[in-house]
C-alpha atoms as a PDB file:
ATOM      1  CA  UNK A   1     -29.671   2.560 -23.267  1.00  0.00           C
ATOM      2  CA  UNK A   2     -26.932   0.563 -25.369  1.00  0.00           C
ATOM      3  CA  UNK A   3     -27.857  -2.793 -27.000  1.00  0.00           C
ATOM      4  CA  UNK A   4     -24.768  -4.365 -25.599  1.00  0.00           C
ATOM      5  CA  UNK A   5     -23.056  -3.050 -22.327  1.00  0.00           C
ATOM      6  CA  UNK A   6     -19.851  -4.281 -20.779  1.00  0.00           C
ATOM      7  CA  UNK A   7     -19.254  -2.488 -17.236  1.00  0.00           C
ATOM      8  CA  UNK A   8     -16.524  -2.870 -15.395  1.00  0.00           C
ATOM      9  CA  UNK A   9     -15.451  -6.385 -16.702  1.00  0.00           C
ATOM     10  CA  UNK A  10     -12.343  -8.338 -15.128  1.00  0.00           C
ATOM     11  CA  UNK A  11     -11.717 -12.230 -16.148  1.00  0.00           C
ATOM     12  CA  UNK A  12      -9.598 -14.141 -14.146  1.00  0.00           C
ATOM     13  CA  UNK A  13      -8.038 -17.884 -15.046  1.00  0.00           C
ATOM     14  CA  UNK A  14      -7.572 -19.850 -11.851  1.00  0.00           C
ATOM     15  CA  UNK A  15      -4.955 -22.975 -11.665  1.00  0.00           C
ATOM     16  CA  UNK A  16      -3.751 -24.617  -8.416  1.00  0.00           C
ATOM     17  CA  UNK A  17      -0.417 -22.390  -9.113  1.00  0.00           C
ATOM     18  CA  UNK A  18      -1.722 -19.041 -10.065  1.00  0.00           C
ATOM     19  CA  UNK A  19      -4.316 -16.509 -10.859  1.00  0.00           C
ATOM     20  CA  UNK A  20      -3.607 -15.364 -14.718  1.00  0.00           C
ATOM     21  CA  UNK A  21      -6.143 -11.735 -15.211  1.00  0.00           C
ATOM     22  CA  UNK A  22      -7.231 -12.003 -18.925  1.00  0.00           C
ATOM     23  CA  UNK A  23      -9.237  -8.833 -18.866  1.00  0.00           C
ATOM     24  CA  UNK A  24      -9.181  -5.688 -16.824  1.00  0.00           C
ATOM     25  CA  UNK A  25     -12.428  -3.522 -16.004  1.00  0.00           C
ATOM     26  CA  UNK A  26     -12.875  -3.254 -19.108  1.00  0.00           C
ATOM     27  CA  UNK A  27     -15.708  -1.393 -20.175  1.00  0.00           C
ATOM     28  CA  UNK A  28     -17.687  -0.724 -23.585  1.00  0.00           C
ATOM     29  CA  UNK A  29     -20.861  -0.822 -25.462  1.00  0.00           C
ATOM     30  CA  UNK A  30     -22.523  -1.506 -28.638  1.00  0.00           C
ATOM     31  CA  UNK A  31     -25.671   0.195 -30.113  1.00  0.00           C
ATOM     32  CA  UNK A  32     -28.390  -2.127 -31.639  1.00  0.00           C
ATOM     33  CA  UNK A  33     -27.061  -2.891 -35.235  1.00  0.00           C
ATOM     34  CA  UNK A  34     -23.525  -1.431 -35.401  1.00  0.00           C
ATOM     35  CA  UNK A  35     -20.821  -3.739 -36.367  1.00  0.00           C
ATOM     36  CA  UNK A  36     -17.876  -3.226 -34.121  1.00  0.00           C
ATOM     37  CA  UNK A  37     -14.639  -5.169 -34.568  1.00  0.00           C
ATOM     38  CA  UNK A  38     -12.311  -5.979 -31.523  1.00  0.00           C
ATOM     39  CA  UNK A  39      -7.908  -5.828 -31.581  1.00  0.00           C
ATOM     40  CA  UNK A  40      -5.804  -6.452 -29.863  1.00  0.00           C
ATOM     41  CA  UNK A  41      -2.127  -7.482 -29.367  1.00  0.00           C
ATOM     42  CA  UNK A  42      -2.075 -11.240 -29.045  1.00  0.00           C
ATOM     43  CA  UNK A  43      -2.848 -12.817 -25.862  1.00  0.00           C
ATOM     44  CA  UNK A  44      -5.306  -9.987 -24.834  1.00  0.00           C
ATOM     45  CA  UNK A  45      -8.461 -11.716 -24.572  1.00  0.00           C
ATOM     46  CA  UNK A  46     -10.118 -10.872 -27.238  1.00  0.00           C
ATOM     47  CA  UNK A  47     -11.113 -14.302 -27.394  1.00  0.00           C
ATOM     48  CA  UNK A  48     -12.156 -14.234 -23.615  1.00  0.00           C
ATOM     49  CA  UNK A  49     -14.370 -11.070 -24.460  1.00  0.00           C
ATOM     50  CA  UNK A  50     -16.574 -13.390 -27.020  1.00  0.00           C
ATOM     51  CA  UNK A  51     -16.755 -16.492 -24.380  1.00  0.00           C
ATOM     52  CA  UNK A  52     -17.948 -13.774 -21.488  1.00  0.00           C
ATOM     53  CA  UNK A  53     -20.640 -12.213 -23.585  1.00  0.00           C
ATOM     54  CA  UNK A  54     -22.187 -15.623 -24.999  1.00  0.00           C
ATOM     55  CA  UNK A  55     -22.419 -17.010 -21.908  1.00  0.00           C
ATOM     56  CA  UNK A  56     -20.282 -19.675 -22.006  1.00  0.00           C
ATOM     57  CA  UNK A  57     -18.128 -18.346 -19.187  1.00  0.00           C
ATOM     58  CA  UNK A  58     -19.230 -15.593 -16.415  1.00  0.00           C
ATOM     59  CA  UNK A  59     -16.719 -12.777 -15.437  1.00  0.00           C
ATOM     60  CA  UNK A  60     -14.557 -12.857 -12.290  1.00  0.00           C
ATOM     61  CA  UNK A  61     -16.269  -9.357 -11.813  1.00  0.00           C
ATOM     62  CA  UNK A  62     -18.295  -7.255 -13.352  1.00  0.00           C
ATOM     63  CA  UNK A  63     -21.786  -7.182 -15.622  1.00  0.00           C
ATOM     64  CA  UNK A  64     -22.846  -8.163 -19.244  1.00  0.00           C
ATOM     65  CA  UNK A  65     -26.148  -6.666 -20.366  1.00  0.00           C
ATOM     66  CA  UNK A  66     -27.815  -7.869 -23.716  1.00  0.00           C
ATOM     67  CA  UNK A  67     -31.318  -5.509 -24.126  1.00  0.00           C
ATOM     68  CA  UNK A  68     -30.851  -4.041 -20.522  1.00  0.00           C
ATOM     69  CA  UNK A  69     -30.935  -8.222 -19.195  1.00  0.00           C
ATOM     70  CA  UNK A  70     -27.817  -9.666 -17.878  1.00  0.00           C
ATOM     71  CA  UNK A  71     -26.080 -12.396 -19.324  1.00  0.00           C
ATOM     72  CA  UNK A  72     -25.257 -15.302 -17.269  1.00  0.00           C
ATOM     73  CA  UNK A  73     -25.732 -18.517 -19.549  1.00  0.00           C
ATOM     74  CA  UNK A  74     -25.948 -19.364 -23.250  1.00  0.00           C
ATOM     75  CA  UNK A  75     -28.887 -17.797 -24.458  1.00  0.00           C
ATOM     76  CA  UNK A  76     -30.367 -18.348 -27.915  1.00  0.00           C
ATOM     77  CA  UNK A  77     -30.181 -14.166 -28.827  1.00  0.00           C
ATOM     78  CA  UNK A  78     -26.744 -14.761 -29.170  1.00  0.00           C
ATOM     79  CA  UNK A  79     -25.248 -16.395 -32.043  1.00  0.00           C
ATOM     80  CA  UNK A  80     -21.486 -17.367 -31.909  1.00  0.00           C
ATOM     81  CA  UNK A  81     -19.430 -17.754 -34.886  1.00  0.00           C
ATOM     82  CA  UNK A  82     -15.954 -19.378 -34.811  1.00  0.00           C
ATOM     83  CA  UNK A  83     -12.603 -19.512 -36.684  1.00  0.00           C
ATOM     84  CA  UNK A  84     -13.249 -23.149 -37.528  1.00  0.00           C
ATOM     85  CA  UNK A  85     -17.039 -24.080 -39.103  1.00  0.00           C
ATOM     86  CA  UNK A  86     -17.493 -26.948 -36.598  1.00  0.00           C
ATOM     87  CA  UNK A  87     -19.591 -28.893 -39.735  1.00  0.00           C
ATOM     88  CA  UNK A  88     -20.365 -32.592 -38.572  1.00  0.00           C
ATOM     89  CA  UNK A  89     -19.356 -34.385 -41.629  1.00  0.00           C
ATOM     90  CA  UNK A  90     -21.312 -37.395 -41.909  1.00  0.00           C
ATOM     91  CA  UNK A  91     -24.311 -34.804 -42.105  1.00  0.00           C
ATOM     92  CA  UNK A  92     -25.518 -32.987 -45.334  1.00  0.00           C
ATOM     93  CA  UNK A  93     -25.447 -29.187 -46.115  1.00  0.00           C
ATOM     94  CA  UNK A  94     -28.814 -28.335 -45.238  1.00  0.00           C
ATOM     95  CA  UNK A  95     -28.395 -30.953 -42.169  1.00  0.00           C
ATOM     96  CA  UNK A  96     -25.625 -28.714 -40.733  1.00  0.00           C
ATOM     97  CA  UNK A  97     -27.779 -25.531 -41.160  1.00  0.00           C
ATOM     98  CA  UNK A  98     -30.967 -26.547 -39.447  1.00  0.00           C
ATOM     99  CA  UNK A  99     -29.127 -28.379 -36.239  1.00  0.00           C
ATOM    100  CA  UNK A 100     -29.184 -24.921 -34.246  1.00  0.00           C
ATOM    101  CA  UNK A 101     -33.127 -25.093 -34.815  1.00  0.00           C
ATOM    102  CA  UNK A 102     -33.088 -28.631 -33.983  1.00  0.00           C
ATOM    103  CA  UNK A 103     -31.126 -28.141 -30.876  1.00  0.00           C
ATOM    104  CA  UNK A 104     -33.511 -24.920 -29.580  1.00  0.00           C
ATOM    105  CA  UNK A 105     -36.776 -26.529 -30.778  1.00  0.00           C
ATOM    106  CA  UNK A 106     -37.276 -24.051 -33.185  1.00  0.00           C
ATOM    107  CA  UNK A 107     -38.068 -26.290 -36.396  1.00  0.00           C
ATOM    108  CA  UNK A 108     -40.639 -25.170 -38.295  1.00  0.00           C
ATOM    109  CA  UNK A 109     -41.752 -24.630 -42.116  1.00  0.00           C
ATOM    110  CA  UNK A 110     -41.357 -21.257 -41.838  1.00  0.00           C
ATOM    111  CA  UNK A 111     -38.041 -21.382 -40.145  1.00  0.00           C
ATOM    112  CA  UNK A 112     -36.753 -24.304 -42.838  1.00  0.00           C
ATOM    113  CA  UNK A 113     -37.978 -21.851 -45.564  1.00  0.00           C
ATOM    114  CA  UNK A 114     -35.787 -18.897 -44.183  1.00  0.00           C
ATOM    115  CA  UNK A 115     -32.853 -21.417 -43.516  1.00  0.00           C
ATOM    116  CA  UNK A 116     -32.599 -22.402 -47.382  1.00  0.00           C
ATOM    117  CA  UNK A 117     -33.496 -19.148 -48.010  1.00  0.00           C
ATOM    118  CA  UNK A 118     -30.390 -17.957 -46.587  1.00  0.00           C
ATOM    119  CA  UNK A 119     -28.395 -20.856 -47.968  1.00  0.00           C
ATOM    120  CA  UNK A 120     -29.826 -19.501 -51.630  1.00  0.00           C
ATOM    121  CA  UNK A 121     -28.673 -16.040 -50.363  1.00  0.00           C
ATOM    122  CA  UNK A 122     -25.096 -17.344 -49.756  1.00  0.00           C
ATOM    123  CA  UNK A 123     -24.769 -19.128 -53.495  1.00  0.00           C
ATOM    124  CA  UNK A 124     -25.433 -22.412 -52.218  1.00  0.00           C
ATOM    125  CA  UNK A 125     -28.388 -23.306 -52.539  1.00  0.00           C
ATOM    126  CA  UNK A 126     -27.274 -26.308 -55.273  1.00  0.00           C
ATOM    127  CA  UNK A 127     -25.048 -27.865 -52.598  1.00  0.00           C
ATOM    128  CA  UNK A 128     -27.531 -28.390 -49.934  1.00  0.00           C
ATOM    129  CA  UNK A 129     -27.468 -32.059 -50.361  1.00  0.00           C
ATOM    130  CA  UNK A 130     -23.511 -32.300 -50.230  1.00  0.00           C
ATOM    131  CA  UNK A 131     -21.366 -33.069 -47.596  1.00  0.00           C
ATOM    132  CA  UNK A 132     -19.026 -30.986 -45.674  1.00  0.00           C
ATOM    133  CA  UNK A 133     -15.705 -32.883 -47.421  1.00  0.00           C
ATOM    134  CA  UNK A 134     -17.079 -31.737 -51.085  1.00  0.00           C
ATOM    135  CA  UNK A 135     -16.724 -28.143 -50.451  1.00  0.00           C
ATOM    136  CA  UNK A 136     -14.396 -24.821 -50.133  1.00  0.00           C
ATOM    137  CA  UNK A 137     -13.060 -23.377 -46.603  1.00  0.00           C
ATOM    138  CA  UNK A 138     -14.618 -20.359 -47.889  1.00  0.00           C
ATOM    139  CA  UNK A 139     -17.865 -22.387 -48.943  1.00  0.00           C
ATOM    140  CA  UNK A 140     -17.766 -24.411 -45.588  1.00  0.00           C
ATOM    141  CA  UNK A 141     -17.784 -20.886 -43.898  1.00  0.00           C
ATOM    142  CA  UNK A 142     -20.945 -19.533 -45.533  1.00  0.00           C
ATOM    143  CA  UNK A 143     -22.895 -22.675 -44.523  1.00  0.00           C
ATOM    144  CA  UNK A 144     -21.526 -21.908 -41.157  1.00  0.00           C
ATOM    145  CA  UNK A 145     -22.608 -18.275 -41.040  1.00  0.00           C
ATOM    146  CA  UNK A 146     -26.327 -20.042 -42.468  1.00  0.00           C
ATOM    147  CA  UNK A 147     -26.076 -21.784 -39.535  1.00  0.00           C
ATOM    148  CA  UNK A 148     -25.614 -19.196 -37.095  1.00  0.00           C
ATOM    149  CA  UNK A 149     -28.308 -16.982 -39.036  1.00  0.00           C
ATOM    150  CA  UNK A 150     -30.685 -19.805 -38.792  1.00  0.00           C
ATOM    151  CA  UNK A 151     -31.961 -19.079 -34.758  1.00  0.00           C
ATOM    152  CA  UNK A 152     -32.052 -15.660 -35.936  1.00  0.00           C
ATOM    153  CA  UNK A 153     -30.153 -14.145 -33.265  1.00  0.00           C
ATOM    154  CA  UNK A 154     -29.881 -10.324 -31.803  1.00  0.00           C
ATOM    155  CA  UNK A 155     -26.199 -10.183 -31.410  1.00  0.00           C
ATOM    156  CA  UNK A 156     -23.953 -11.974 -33.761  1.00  0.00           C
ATOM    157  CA  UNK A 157     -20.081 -12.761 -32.258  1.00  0.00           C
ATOM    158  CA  UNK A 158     -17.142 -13.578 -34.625  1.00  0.00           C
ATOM    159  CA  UNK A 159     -13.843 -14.594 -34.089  1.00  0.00           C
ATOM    160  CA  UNK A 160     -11.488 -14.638 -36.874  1.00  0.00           C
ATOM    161  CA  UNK A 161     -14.241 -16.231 -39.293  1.00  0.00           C
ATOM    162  CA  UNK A 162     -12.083 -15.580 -42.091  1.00  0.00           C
ATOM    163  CA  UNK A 163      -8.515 -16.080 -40.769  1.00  0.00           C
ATOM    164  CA  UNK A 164      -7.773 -19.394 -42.172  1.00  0.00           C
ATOM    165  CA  UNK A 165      -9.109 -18.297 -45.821  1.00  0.00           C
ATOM    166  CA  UNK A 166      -6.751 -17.788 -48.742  1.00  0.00           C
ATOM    167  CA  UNK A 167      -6.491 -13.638 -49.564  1.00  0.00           C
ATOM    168  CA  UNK A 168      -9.318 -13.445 -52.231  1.00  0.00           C
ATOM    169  CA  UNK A 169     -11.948 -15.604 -50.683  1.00  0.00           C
ATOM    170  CA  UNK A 170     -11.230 -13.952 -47.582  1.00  0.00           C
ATOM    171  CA  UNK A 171     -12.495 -10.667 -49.378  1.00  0.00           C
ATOM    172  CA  UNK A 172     -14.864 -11.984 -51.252  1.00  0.00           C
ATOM    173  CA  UNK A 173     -16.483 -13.077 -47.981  1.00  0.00           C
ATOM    174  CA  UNK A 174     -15.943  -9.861 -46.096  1.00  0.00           C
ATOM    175  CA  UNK A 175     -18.587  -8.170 -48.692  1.00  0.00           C
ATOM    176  CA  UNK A 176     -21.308 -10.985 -48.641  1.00  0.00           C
ATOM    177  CA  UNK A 177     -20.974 -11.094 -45.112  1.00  0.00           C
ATOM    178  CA  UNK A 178     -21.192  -7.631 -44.567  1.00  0.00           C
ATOM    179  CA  UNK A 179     -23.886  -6.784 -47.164  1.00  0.00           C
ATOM    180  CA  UNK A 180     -26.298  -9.694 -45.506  1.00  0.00           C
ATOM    181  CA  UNK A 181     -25.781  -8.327 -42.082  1.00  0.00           C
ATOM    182  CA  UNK A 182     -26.191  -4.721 -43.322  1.00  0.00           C
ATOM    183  CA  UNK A 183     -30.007  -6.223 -44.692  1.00  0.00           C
ATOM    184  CA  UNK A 184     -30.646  -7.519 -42.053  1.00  0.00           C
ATOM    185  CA  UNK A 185     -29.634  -4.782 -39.016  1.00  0.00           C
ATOM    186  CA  UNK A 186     -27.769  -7.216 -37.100  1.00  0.00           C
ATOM    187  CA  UNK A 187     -25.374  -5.780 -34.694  1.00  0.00           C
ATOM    188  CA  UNK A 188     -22.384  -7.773 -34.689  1.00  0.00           C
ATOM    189  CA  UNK A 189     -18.712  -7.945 -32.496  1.00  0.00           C
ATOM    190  CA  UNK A 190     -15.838  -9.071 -35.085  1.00  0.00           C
ATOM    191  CA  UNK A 191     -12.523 -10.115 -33.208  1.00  0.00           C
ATOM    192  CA  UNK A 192      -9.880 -10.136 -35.564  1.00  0.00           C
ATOM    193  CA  UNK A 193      -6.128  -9.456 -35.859  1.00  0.00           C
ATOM    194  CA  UNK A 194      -6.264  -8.068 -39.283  1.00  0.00           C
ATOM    195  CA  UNK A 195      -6.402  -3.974 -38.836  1.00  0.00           C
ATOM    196  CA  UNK A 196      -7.631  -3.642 -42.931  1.00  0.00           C
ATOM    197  CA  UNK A 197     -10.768  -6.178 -42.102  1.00  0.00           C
ATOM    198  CA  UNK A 198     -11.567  -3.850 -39.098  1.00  0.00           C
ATOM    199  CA  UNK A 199     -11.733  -0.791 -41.044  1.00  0.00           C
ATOM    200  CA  UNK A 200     -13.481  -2.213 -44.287  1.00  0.00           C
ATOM    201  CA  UNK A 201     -16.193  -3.880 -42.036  1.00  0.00           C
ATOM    202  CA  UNK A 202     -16.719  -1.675 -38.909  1.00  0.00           C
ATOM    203  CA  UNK A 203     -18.440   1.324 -37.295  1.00  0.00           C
ATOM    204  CA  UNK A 204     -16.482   1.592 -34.640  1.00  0.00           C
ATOM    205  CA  UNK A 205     -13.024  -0.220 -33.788  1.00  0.00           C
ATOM    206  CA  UNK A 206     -12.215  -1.153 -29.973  1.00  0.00           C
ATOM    207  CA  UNK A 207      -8.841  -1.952 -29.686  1.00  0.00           C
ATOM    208  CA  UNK A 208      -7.410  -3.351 -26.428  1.00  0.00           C
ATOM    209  CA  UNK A 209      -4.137  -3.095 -24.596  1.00  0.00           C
ATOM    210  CA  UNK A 210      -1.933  -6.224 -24.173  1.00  0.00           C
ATOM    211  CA  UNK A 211      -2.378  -8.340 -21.122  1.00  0.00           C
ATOM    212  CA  UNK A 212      -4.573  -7.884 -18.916  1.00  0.00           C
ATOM    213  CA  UNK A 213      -6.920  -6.732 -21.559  1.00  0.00           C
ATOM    214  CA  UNK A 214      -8.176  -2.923 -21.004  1.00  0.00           C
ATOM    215  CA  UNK A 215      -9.966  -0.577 -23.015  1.00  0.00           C
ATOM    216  CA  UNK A 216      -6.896   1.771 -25.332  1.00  0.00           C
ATOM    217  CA  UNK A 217      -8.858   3.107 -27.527  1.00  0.00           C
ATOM    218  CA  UNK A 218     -11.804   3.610 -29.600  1.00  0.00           C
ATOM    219  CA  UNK A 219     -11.180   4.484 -33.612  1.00  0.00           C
ATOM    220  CA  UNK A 220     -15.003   6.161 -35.172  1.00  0.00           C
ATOM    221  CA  UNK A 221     -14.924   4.714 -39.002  1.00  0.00           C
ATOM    222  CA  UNK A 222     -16.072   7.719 -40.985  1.00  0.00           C
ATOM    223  CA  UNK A 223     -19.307   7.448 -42.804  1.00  0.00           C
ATOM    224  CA  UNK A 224     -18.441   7.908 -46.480  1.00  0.00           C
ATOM    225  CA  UNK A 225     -16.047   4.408 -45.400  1.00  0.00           C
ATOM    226  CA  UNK A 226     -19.125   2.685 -44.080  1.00  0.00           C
ATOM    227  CA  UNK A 227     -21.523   3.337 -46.373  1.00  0.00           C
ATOM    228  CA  UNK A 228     -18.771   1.202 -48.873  1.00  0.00           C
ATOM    229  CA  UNK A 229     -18.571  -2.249 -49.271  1.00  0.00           C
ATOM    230  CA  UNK A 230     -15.078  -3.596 -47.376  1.00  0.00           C
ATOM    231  CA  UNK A 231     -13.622  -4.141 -50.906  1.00  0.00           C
ATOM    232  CA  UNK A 232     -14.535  -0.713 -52.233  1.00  0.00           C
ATOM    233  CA  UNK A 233     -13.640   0.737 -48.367  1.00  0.00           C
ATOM    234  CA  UNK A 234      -9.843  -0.805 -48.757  1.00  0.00           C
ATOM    235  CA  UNK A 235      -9.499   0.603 -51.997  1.00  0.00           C
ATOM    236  CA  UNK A 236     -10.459   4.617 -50.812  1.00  0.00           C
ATOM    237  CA  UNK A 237      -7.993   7.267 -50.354  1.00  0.00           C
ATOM    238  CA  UNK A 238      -8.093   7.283 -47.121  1.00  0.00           C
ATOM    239  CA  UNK A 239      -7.843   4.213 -46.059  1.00  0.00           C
ATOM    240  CA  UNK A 240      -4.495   4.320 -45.434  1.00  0.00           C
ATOM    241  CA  UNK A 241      -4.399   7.142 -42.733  1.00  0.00           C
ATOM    242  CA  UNK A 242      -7.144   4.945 -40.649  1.00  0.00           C
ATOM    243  CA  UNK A 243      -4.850   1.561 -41.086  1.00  0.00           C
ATOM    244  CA  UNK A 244      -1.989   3.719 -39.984  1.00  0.00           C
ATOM    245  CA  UNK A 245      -3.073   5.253 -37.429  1.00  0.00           C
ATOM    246  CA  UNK A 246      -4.494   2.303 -35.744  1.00  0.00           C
ATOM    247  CA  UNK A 247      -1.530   0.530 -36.552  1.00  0.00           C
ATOM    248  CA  UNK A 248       1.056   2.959 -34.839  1.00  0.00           C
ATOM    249  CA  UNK A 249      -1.709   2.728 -31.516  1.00  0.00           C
ATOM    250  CA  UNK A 250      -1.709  -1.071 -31.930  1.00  0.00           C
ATOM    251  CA  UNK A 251       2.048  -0.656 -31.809  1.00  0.00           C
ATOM    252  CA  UNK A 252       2.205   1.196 -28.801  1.00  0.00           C
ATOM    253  CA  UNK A 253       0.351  -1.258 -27.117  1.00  0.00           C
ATOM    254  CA  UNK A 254       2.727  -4.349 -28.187  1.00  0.00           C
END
């Protein structure tokens, strides 16, 4: 049985004017600790996809099963990462990354020890008594992925973590994110527009058709390109054939 399962999902926005479909029986799964990235021309709910399987909204139709149990609300196996790090400024570092525990109850020694552990892990261990305004984007997103890390969830969602990140942080953070991850066997669901991220991070890319949202395709990454790191995976031979060939798919699609 697959880790994650999506059957038969269809999202549907109601206004007092009209009924917009976001996504389309769309169905798919992901096997406990695979990292599978999600595209998409814009607009086709890739976005919606991450909401439905946190919790945080419940399909028009269809199921969401997380370990063979259905998701209907927030639950605290799921850990949701988001384009912007959401750090409450007026609260230090290590403040930020133990309010998840706070909020679920979960604060312990042992729990603190792993947080700062992770923050140590992430190169920032010296800042931990900083505030949000004295550091990086990219440094501000690593205490964000600490905090996500810190409940120690079973599923990790991102969307566009690294979007608003200048070109070589952006890589930089590709690799530490996808070496911790890798340690750790956590399965995770990327959403991201950027085809060369996909292919230097993923086992498997799921791209989806423009609006309403339905399965196109599924691209296998080959193993010699996972087994890289996503810096070492953009720089390989053949590279190039994957980005194209998802690209002229993605195309097709526009």
């Amino acid at each position: 049985m697959s880790f994650l399962h999506l059957d038969a999902i269809t999202h549907v926005y109601f206004t007092k004017e009209s009924a917009k479909v976001a996504i389309s029986d769309l169905t798919f799964h992901i096997d406990e600790g695979e990292f599978v990235s999600l595209l998409g021309p814009s607009g086709c709910g890739k976005s919606t996809v991450l909401s439905l399987i946190s919790g945080l909204q419940s399909p028009t139709s269809g199921t969401i099963t997380l370990q063979n149990k259905a998701i209907t609300a927030p639950t605290e196996q799921v850990g949701y990462m988001l384009q912007q790090d959401y750090l409450f400024p007026w609260k230090t570092i290590e403040e930020n990354c133990l309010l998840g525990l706070k909020l679920t109850d979960q604060i312990t020694t042992e729990n603190k020890e792993k947080t700062l552990g992770f923050l140590e892990e992430m190169g920032l261990g010296d800042v931990k008594n900083a505030y949000p305004n004295q550091l990086s984007g990219g440094m501000r997103q690593r205490v964000a992925l600490v905090r996500t890390l810190a409940t120690q969830p079973d599923l990790l969602l991102l969307d566009e973590p690294f979007s608003a990140l200048d070109y070589q942080t952006k890589l930089k953070l590709e690799n530490l994110v996808s070496s911790i991850l890798k340690t750790r066997k956590k399965t995770a669901l990327l959403v991201t527009h950027d085809i060369g991220e996909a292919i230097a991070m993923s086992d498997r890319v799921i791209l989806l058709s423009k609006r309403p949202g339905k399965l196109a395709k599924i691209f296998e990454i080959p193993e010699h390109l996972r087994e890289l790191t996503p810096f070492e995976a953009r720089n390989n031979p053949d590279f190039g054939n994957h980005f194209q060939s998802i690209w002229e798919e993605l195309e097709s699609h526009e």
